[in-house]
Protein backbone atom coordinates (compact mmCIF):
# COMPACT_ATOMS: atom_id res chain seq x y z
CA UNK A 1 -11.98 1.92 -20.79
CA UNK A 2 -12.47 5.25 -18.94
CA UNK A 3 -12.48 4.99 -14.96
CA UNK A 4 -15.70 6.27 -13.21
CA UNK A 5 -15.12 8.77 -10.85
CA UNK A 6 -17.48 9.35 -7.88
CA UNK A 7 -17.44 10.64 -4.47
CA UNK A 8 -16.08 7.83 -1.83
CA UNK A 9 -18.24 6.85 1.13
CA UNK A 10 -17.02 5.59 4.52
CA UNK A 11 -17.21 2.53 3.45
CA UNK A 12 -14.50 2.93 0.73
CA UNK A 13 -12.33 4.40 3.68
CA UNK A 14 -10.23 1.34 3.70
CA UNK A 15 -9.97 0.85 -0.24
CA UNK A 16 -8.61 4.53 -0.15
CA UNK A 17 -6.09 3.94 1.96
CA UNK A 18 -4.99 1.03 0.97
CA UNK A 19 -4.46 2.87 -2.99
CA UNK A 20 -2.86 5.79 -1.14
CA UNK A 21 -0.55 2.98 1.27
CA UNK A 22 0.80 1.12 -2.08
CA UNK A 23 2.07 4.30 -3.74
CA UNK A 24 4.00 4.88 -0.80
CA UNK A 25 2.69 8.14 -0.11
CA UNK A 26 2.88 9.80 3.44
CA UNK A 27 -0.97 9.49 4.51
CA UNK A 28 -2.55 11.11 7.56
CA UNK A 29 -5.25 8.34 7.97
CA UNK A 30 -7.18 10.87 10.40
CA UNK A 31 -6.99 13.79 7.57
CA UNK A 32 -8.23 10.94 4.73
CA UNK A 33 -11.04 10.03 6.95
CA UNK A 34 -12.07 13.71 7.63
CA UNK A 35 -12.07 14.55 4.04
CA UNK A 36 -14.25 11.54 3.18
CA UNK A 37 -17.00 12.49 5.39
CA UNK A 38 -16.63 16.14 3.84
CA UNK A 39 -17.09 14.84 0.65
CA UNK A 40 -13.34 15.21 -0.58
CA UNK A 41 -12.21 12.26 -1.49
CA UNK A 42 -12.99 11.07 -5.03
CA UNK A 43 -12.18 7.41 -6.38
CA UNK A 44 -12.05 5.91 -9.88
CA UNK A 45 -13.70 2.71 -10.48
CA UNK A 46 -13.19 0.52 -13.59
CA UNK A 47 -16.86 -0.29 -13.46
CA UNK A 48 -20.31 0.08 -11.24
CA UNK A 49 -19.02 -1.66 -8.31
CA UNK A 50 -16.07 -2.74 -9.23
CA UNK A 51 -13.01 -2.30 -7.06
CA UNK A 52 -11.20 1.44 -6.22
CA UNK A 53 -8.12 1.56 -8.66
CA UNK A 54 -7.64 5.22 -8.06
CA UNK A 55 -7.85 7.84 -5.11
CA UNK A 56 -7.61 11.53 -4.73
CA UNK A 57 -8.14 13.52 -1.43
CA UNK A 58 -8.99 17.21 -1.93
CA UNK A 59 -8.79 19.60 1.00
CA UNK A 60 -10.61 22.90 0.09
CA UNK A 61 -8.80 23.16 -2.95
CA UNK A 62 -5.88 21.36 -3.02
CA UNK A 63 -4.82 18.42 -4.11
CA UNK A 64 -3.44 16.40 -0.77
CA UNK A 65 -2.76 12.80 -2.44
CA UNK A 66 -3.49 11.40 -5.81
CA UNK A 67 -2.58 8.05 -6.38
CA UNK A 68 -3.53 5.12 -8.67
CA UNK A 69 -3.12 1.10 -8.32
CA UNK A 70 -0.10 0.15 -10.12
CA UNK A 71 -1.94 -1.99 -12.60
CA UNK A 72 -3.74 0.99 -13.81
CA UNK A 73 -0.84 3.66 -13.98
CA UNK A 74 -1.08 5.28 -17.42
CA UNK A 75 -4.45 4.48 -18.27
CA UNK A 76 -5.90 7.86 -17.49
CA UNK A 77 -6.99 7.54 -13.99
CA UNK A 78 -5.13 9.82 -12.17
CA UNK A 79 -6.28 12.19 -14.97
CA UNK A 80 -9.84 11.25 -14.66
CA UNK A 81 -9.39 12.47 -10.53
CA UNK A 82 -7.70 15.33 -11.18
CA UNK A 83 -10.23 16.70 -13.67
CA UNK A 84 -12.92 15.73 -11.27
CA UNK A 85 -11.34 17.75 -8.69
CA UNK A 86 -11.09 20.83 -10.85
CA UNK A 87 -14.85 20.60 -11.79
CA UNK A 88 -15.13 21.67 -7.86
CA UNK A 89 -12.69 24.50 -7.57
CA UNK A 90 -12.44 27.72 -9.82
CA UNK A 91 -8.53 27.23 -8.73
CA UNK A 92 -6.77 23.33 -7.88
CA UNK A 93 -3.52 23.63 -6.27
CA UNK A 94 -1.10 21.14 -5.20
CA UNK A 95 2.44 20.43 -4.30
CA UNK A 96 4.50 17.60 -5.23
CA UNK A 97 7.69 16.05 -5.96
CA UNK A 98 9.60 16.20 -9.36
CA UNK A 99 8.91 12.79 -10.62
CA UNK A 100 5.29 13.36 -11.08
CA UNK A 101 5.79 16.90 -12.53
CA UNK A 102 5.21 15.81 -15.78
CA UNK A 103 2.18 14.60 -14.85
CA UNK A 104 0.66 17.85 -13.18
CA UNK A 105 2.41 19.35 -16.50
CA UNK A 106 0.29 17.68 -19.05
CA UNK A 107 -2.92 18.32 -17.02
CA UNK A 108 -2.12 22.04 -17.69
CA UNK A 109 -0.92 22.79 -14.44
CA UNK A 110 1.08 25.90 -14.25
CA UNK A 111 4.41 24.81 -12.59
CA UNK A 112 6.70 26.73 -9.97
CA UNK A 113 9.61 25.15 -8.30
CA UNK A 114 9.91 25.04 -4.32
CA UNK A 115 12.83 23.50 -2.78
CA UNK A 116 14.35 20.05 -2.27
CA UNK A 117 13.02 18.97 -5.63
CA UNK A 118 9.49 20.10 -4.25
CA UNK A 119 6.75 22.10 -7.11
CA UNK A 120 3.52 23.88 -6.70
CA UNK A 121 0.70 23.36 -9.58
CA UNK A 122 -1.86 26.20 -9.83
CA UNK A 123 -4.89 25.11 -12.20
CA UNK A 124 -7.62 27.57 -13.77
């Protein structure tokens, strides 16, 4: 089943966080809650009302985190964010490391290396 993707509200604050604290990724909580009330933070929900399984925080247009529960890795949810985000941006940027390249790769991300094992994704 496809996730629903919507915009999150303050009080999803925590749920994000918590998604973004399990994959491990380095979160400014300050920066997370700023986007939210700027309206650039999008979750995935399994169903109306159901829990977040997925989060994404855009800043302008690039992609700051994306992360997904680990239950619900490879069941299109990170996919279902990212093309949300793009719907907002004529261009979607975002850096990240070389394990999820792949992943930026079959979204149709164009790819260019950095350093330290570090890539830049330019969509549209």
């Amino acid at each position: 089943m496809s996730p629903t993707v919507r915009e999150a509200t303050a009080a999803d604050l925590p749920a994000v966080l918590g998604v973004l604290d399990a994959a491990a990724l380095e979160t400014d909580h300050e920066r997370v809650r700023e986007a939210t009330d700027r309206g650039g933070v999008l979750v995935a929900v399994a169903e109306s009302g159901g829990p977040v399984v997925g989060a994404l925080v855009l800043v302008e247009c690039e992609v700051v985190n994306v992360a997904v529960r680990p239950r619900r890795r490879d069941q299109g949810v990170g996919s279902a964010l990212v093309a949300a985000a793009a719907t907002r941006c004529d261009r979607l940027v975002a850096e990240f490391d070389g394990d999820v390249r792949p992943f930026y790769e079959s979204l149709g991300f164009a790819v260019e290396p950095l350093a330290d094992d570090r890539y830049r994704g330019t969509l549209g």
